[in-house]
PDB file of N, CA and C in Angstrom:
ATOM      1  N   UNK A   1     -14.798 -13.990  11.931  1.00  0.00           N
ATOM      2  CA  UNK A   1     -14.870 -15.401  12.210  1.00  0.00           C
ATOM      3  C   UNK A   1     -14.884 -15.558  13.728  1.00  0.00           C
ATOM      4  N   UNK A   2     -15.567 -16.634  14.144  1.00  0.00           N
ATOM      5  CA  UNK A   2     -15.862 -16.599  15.958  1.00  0.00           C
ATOM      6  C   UNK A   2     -15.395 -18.037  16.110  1.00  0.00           C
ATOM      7  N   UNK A   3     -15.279 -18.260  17.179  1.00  0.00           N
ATOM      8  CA  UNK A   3     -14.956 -19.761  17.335  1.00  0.00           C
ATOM      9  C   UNK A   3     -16.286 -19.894  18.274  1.00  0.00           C
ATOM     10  N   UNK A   4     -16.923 -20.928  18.278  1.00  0.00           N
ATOM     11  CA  UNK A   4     -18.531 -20.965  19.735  1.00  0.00           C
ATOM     12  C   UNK A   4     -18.071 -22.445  19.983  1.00  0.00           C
ATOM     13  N   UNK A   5     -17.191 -22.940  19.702  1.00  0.00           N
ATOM     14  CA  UNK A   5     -17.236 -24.778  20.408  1.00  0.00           C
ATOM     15  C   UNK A   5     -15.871 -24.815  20.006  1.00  0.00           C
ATOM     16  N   UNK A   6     -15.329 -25.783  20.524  1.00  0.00           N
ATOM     17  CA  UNK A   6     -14.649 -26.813  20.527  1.00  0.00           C
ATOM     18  C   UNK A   6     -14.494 -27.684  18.788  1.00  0.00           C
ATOM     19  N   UNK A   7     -15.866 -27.537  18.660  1.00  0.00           N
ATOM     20  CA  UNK A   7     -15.776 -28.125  17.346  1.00  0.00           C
ATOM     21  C   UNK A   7     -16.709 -27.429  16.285  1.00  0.00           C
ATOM     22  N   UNK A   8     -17.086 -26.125  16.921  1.00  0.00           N
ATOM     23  CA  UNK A   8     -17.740 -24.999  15.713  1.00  0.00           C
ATOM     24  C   UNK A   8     -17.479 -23.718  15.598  1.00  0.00           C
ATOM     25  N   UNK A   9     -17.344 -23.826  14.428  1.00  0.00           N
ATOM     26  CA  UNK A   9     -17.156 -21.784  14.074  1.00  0.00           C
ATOM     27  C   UNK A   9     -17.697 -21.273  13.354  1.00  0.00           C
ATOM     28  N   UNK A  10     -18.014 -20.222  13.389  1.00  0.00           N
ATOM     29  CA  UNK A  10     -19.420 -19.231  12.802  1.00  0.00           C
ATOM     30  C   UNK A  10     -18.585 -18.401  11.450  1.00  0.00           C
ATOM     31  N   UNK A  11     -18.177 -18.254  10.491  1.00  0.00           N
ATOM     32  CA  UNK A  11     -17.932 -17.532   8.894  1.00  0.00           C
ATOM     33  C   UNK A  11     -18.453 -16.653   9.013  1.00  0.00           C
ATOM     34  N   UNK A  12     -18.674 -15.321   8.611  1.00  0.00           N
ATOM     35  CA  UNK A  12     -19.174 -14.938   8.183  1.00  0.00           C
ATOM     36  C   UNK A  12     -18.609 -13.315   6.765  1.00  0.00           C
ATOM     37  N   UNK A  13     -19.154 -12.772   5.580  1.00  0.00           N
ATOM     38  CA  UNK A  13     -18.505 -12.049   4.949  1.00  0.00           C
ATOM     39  C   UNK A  13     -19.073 -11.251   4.147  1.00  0.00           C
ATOM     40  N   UNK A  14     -18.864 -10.434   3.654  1.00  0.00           N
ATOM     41  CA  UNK A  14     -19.341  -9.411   2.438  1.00  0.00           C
ATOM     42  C   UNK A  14     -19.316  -9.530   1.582  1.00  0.00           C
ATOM     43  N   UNK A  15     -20.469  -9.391   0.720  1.00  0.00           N
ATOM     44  CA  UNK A  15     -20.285  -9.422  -1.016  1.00  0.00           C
ATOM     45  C   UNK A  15     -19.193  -8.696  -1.452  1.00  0.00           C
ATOM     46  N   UNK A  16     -19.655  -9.456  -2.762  1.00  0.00           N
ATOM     47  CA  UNK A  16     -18.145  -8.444  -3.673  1.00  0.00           C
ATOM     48  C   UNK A  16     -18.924  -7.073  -4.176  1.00  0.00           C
ATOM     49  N   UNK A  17     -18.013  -5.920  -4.071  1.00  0.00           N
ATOM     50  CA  UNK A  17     -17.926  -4.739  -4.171  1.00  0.00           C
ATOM     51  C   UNK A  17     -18.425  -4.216  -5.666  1.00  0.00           C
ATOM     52  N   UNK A  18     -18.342  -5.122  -6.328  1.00  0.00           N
ATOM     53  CA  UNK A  18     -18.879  -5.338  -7.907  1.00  0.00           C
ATOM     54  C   UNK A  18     -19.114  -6.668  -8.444  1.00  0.00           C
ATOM     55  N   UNK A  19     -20.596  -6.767  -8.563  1.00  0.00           N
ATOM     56  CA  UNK A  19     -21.241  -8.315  -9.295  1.00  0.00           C
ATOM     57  C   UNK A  19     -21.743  -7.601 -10.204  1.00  0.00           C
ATOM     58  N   UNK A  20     -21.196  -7.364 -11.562  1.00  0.00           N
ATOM     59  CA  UNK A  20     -21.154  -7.055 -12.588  1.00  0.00           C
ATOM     60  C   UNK A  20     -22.287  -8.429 -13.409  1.00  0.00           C
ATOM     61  N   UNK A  21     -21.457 -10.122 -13.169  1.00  0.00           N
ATOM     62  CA  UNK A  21     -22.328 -10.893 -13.537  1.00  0.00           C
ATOM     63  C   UNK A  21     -22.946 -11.534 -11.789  1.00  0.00           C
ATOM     64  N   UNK A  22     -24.173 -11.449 -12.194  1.00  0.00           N
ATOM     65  CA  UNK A  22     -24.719 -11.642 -10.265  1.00  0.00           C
ATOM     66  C   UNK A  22     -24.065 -13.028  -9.994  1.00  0.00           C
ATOM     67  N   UNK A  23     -24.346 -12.572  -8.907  1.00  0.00           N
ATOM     68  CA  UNK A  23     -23.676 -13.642  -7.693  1.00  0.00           C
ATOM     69  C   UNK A  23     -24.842 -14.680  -7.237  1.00  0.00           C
ATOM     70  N   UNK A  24     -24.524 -15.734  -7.607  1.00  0.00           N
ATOM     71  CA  UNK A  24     -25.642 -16.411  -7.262  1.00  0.00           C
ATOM     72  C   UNK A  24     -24.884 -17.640  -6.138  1.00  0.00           C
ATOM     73  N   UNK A  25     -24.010 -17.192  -5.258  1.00  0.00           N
ATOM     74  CA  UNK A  25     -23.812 -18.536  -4.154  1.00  0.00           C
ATOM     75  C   UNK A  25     -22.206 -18.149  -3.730  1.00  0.00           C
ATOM     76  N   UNK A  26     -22.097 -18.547  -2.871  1.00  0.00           N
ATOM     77  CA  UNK A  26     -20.719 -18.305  -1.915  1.00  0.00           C
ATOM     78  C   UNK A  26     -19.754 -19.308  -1.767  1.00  0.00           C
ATOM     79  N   UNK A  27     -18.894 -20.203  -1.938  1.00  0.00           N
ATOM     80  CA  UNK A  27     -18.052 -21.683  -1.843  1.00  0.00           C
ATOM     81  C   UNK A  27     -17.457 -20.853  -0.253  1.00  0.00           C
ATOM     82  N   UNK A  28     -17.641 -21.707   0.607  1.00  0.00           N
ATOM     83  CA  UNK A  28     -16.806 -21.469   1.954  1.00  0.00           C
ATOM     84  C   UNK A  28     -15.776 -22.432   1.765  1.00  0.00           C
ATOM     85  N   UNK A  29     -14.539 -22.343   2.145  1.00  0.00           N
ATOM     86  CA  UNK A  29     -13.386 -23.569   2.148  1.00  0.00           C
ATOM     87  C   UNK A  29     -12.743 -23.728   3.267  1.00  0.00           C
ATOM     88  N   UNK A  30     -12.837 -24.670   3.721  1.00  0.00           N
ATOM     89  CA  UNK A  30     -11.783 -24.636   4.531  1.00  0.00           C
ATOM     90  C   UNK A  30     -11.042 -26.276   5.097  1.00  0.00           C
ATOM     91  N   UNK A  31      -9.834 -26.060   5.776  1.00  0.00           N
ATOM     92  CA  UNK A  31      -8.986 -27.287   6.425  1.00  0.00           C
ATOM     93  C   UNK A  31      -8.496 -26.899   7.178  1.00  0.00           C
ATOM     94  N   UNK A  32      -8.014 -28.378   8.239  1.00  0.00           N
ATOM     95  CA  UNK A  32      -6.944 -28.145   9.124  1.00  0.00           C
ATOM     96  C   UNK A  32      -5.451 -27.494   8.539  1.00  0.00           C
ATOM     97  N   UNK A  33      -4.688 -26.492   8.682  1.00  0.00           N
ATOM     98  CA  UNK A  33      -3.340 -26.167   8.501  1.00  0.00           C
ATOM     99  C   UNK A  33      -2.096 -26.718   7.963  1.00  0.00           C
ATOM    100  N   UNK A  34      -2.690 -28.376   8.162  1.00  0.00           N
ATOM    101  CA  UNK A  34      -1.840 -28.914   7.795  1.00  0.00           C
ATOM    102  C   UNK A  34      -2.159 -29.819   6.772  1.00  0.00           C
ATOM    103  N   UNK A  35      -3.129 -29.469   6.401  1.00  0.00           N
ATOM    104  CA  UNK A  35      -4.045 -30.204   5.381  1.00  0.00           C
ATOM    105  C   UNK A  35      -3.720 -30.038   4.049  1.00  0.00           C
ATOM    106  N   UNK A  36      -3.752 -30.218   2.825  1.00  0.00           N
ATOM    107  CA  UNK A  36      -3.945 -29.822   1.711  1.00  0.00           C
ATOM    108  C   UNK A  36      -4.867 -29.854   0.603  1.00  0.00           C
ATOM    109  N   UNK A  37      -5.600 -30.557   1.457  1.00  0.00           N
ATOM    110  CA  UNK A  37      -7.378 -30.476   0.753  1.00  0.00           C
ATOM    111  C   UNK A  37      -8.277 -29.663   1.643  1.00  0.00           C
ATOM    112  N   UNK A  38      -8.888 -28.993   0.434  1.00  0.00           N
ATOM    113  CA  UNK A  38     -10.055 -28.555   1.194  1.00  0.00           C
ATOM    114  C   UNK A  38     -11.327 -29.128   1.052  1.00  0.00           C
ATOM    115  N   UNK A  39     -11.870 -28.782   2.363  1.00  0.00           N
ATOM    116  CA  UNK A  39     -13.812 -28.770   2.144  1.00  0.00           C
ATOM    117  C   UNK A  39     -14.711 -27.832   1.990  1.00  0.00           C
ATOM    118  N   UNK A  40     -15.434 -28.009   1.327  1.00  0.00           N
ATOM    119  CA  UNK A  40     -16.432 -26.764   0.368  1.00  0.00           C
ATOM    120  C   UNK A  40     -17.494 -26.867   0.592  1.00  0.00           C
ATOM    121  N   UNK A  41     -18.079 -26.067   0.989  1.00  0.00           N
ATOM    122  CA  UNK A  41     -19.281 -25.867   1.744  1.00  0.00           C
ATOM    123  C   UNK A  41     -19.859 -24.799   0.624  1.00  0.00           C
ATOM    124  N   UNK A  42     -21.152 -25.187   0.042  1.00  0.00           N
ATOM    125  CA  UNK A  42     -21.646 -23.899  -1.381  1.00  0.00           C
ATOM    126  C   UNK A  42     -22.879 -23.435  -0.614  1.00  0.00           C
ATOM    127  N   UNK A  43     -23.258 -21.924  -0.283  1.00  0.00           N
ATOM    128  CA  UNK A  43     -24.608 -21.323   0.104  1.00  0.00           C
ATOM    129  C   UNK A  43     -24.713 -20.442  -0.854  1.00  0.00           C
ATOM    130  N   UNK A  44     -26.269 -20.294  -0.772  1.00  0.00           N
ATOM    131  CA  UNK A  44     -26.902 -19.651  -1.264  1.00  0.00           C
ATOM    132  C   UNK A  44     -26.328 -17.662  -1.999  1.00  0.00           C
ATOM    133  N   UNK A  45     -26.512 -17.568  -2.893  1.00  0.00           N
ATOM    134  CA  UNK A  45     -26.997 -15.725  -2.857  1.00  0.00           C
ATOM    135  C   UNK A  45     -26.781 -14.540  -1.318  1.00  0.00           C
ATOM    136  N   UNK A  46     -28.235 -14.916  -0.879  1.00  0.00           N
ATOM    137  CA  UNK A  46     -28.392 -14.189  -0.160  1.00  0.00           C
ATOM    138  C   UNK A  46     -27.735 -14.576   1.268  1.00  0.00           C
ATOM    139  N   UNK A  47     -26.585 -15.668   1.369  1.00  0.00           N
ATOM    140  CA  UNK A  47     -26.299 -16.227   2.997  1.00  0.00           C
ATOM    141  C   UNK A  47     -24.757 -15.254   2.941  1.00  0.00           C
ATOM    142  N   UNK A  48     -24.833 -14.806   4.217  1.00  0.00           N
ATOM    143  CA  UNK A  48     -23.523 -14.149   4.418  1.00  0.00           C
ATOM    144  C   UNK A  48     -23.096 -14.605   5.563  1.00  0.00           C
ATOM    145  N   UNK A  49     -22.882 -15.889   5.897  1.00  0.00           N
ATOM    146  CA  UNK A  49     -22.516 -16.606   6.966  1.00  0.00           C
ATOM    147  C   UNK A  49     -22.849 -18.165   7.195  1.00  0.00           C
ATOM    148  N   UNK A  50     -21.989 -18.698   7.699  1.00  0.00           N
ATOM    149  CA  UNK A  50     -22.053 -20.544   7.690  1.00  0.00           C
ATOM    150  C   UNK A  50     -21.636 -20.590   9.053  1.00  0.00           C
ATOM    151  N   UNK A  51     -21.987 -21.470   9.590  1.00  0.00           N
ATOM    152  CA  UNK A  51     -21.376 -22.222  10.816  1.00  0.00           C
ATOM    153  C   UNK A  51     -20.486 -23.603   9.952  1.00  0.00           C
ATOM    154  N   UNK A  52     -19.565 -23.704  10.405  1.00  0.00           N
ATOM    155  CA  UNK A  52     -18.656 -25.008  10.287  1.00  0.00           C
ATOM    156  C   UNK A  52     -18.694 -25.871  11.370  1.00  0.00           C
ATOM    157  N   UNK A  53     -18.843 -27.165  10.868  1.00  0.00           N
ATOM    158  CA  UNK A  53     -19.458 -28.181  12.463  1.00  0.00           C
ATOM    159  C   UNK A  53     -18.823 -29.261  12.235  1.00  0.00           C
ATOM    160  N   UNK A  54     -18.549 -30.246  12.772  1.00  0.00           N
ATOM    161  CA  UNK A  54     -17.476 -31.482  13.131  1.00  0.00           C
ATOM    162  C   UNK A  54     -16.493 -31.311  13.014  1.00  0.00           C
ATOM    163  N   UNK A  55     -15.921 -29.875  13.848  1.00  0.00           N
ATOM    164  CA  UNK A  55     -14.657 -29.991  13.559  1.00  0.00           C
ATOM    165  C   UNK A  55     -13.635 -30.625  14.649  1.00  0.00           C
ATOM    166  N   UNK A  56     -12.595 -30.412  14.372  1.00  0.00           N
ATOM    167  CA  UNK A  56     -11.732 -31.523  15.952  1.00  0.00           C
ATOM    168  C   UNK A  56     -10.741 -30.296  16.869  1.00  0.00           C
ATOM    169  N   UNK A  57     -10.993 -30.520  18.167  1.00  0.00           N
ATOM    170  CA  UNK A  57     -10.779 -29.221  18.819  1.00  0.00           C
ATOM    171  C   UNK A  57      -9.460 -29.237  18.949  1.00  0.00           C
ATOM    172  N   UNK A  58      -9.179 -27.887  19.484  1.00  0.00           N
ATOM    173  CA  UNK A  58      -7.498 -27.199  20.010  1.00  0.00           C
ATOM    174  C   UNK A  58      -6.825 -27.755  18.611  1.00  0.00           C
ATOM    175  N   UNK A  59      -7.302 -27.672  17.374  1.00  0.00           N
ATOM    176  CA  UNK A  59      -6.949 -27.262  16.206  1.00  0.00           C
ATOM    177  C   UNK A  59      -7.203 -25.922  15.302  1.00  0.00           C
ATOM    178  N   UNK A  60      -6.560 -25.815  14.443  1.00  0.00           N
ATOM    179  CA  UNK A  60      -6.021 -24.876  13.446  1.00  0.00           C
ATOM    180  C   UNK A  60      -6.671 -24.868  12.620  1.00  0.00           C
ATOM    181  N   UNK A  61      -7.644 -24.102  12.079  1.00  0.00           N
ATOM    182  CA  UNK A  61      -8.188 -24.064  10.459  1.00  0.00           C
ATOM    183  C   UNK A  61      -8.242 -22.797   9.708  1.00  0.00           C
ATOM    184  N   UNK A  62      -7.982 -23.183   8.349  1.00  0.00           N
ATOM    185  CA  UNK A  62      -7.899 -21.615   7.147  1.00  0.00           C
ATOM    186  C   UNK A  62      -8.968 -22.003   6.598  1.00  0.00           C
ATOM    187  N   UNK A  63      -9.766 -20.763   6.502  1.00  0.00           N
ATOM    188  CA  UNK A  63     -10.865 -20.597   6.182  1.00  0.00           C
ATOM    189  C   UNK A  63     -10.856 -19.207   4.894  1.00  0.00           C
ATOM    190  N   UNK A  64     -11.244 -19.845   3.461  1.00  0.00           N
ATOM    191  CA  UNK A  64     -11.203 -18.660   2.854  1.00  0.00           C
ATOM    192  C   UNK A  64     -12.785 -18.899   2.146  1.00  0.00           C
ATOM    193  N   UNK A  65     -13.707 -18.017   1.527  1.00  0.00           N
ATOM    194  CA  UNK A  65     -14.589 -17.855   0.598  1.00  0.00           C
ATOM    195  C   UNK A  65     -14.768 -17.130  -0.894  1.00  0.00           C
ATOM    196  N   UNK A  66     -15.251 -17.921  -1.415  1.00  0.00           N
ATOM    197  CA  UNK A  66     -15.248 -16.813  -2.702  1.00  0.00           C
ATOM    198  C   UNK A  66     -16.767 -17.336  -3.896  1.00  0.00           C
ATOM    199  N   UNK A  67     -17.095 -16.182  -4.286  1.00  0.00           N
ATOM    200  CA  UNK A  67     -18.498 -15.562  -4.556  1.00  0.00           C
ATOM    201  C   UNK A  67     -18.578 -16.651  -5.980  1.00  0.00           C
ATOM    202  N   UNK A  68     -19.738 -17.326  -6.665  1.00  0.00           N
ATOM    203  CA  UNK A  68     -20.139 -17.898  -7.288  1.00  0.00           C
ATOM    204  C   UNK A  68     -20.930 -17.039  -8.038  1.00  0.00           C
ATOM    205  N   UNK A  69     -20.978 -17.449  -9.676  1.00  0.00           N
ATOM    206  CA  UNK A  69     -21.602 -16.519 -10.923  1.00  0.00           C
ATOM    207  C   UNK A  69     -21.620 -17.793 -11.780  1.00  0.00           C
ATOM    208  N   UNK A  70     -22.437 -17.448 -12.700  1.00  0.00           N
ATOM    209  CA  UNK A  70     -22.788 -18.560 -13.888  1.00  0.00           C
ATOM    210  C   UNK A  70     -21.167 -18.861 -14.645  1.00  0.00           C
ATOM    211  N   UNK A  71     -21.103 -20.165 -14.312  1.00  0.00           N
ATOM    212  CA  UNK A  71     -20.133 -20.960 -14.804  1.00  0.00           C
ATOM    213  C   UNK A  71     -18.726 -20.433 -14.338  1.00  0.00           C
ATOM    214  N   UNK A  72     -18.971 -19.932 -13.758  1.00  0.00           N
ATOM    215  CA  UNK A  72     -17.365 -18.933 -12.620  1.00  0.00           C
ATOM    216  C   UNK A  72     -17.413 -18.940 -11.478  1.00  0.00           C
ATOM    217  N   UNK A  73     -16.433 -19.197 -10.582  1.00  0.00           N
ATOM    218  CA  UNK A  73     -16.030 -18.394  -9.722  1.00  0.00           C
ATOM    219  C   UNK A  73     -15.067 -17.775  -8.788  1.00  0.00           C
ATOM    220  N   UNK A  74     -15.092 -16.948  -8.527  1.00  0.00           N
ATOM    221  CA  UNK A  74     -13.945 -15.091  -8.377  1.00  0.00           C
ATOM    222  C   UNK A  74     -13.062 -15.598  -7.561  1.00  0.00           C
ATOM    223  N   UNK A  75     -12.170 -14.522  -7.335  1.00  0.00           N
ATOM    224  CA  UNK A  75     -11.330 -15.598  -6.119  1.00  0.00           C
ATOM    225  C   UNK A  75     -11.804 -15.411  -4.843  1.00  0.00           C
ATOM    226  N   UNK A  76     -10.513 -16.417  -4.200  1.00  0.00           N
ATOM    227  CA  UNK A  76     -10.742 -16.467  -3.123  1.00  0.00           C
ATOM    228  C   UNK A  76     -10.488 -15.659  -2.267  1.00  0.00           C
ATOM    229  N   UNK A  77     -11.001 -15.498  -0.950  1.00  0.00           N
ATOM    230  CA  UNK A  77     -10.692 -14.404  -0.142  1.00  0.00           C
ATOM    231  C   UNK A  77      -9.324 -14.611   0.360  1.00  0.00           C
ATOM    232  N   UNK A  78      -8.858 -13.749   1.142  1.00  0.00           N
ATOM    233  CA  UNK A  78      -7.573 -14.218   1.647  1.00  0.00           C
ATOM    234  C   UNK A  78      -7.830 -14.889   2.833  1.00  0.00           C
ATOM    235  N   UNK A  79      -7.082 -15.851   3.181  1.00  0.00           N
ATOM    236  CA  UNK A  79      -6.984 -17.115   3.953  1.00  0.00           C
ATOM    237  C   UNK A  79      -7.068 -16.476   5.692  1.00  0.00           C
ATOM    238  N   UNK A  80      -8.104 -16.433   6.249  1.00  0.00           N
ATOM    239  CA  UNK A  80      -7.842 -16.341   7.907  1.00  0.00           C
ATOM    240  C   UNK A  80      -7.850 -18.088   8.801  1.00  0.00           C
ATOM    241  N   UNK A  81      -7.358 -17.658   9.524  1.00  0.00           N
ATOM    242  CA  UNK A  81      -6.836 -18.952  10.814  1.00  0.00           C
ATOM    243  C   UNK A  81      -7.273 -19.044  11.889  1.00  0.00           C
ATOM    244  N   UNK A  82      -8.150 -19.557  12.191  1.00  0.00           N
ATOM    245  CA  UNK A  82      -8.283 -20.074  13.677  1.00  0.00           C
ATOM    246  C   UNK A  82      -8.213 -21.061  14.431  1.00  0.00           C
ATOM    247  N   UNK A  83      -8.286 -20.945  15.624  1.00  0.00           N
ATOM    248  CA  UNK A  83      -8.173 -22.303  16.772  1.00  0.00           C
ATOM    249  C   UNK A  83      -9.399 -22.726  17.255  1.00  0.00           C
ATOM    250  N   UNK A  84      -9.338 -23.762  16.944  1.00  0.00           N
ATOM    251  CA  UNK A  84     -11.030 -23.868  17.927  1.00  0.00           C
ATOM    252  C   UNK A  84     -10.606 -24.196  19.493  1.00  0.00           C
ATOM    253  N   UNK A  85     -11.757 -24.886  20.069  1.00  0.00           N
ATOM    254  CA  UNK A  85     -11.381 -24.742  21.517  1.00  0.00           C
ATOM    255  C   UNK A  85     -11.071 -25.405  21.644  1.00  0.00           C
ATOM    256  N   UNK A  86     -10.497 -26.028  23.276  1.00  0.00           N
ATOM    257  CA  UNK A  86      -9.896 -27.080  23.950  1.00  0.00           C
ATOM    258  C   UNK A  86     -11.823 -27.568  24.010  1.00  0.00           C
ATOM    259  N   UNK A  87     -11.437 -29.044  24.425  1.00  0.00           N
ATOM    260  CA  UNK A  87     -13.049 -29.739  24.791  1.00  0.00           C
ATOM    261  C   UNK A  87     -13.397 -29.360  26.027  1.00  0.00           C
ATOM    262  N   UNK A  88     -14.609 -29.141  26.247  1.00  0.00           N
ATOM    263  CA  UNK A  88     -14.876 -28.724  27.821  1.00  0.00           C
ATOM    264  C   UNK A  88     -14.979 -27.288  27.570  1.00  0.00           C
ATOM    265  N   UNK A  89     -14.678 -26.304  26.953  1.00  0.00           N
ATOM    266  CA  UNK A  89     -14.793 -24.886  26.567  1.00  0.00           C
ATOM    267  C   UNK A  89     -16.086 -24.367  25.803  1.00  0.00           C
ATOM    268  N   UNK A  90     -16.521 -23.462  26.298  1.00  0.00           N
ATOM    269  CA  UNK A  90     -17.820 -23.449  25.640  1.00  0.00           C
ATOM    270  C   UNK A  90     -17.694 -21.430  25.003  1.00  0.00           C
ATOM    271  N   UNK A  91     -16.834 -20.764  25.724  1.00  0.00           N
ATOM    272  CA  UNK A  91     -17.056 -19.518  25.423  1.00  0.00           C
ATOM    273  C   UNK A  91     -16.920 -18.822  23.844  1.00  0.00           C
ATOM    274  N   UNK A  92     -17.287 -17.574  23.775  1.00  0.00           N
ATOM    275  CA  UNK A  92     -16.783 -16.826  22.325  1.00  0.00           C
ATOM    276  C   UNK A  92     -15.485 -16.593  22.201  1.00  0.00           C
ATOM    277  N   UNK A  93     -15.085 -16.866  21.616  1.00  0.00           N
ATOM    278  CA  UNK A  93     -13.635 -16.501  21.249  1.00  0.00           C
ATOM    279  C   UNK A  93     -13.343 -15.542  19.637  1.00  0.00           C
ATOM    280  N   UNK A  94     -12.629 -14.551  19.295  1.00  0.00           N
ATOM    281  CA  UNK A  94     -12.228 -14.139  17.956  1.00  0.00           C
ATOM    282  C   UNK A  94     -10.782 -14.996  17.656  1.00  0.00           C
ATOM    283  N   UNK A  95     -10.798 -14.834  16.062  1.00  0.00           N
ATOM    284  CA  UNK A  95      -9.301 -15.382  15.926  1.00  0.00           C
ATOM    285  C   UNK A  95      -8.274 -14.946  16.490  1.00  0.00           C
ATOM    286  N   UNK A  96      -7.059 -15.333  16.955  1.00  0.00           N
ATOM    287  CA  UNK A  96      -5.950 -13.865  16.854  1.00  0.00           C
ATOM    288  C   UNK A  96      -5.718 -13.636  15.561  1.00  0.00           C
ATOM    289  N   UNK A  97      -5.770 -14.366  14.525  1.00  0.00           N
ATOM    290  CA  UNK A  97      -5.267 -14.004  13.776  1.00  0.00           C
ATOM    291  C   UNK A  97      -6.025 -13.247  12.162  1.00  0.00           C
ATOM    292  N   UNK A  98      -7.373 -12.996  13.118  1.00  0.00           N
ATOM    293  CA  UNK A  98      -8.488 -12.681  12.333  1.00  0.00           C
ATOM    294  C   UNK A  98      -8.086 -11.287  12.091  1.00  0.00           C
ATOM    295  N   UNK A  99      -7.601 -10.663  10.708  1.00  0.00           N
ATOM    296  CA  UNK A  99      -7.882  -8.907  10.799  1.00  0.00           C
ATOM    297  C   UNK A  99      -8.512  -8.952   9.777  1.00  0.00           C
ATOM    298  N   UNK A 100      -9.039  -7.411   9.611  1.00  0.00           N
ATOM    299  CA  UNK A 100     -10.319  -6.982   8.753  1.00  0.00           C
ATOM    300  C   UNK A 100      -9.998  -6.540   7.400  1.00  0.00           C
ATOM    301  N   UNK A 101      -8.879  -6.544   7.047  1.00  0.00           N
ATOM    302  CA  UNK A 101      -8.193  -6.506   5.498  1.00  0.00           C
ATOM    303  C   UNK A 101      -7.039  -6.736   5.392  1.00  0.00           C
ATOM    304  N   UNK A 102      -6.507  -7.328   4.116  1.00  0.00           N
ATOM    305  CA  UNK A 102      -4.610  -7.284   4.097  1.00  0.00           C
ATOM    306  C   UNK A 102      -4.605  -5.316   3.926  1.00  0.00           C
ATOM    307  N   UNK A 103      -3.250  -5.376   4.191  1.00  0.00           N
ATOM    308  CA  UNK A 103      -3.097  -3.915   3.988  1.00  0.00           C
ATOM    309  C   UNK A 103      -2.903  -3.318   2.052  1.00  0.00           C
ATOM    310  N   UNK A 104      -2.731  -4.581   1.822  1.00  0.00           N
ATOM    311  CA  UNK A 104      -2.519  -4.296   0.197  1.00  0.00           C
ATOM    312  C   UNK A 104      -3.582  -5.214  -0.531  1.00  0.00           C
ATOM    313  N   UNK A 105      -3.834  -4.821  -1.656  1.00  0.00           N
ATOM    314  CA  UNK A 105      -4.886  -5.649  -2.464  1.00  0.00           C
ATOM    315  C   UNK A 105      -5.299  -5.023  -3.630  1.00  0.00           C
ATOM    316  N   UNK A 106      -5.193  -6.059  -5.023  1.00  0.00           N
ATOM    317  CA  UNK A 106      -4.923  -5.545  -6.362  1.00  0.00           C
ATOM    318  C   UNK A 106      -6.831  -5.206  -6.319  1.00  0.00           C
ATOM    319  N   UNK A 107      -6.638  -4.140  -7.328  1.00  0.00           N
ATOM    320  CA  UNK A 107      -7.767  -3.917  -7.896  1.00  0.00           C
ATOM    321  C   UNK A 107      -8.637  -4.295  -7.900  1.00  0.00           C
ATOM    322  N   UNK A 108      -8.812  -5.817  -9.226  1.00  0.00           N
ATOM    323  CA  UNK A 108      -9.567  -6.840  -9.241  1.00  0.00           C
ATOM    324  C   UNK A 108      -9.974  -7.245  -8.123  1.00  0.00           C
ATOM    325  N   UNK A 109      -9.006  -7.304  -7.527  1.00  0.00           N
ATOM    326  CA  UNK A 109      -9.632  -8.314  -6.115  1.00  0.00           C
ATOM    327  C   UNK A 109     -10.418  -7.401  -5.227  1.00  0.00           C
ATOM    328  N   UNK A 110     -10.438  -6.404  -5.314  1.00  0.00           N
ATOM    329  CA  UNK A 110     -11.370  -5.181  -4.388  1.00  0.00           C
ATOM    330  C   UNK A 110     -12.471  -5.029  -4.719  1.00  0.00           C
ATOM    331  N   UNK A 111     -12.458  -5.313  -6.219  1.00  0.00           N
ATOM    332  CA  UNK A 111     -13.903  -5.048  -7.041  1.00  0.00           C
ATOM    333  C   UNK A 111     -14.686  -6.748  -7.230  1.00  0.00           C
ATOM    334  N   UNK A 112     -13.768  -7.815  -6.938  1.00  0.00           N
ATOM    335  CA  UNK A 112     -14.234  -8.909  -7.431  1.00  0.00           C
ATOM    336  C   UNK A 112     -14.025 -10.110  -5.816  1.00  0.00           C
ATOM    337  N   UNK A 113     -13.411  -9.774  -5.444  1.00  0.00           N
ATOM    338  CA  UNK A 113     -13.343 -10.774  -4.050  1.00  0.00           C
ATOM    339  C   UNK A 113     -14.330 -10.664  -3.185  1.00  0.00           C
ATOM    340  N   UNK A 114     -14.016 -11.285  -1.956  1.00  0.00           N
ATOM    341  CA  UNK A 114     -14.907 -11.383  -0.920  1.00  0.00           C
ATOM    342  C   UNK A 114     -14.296 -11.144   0.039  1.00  0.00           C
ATOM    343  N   UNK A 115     -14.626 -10.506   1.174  1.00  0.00           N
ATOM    344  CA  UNK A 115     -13.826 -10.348   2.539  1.00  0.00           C
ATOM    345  C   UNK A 115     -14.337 -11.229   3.420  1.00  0.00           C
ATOM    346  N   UNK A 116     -13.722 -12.000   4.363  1.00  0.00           N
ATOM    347  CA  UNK A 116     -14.354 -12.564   5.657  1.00  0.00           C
ATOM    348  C   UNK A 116     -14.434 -11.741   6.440  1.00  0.00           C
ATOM    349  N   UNK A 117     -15.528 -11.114   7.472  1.00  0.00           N
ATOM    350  CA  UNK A 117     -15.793 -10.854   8.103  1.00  0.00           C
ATOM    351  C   UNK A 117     -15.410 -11.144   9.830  1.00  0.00           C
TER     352      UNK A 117
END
């Protein structure tokens, strides 16, 4: 996950490790931290990445995804966090709190989740 604005951030993630029934679309989710609704953003199959746009800066957002199949879909990834920028900031930034796997993770979810990238 990248932060590029103040009020945008770039997603991006890997299929699941097993689409047993194909994958036909991705649900991106995400809110402010302190939120308890989310917003759902649905792409395509073949998209392994979204930009998120209007968002409100030198805020907090969890961002999780998870893979779409006929009349299902798998879970969700596990939840990463970022800050977007202060206004006036234009550079790349990574999350801090972006890492590249939990250290533990059931089965199912290895063969059936999604990782953010």
């Amino acid at each position: 996950m990248t932060v590029l604005s103040p009020r945008l951030i770039q997603v991006t993630w890997q299929a699941p490790k097993y689409s047993g029934d194909s994958v036909i679309g991705y649900e991106v989710s995400y809110n402010q931290s302190t939120a308890a609704k989310d917003t759902t953003i649905v792409v395509g199959e073949d998209t392994f990445g979204q930009e998120i746009r209007d968002l409100t800066p030198y805020t907090y957002y969890q961002v999780q995804v998870a893979a779409k199949s006929f009349g299902i879909t798998g879970p969700k990834s596990f939840a990463k966090v970022v800050q977007t920028l202060e206004d006036g900031k234009l550079e790349r930034a990574k999350s801090p709190f972006a890492h590249s796997q939990p250290p533990f993770f059931s089965f199912y979810y290895y063969l059936f989740g999604v990782y953010l990238s």
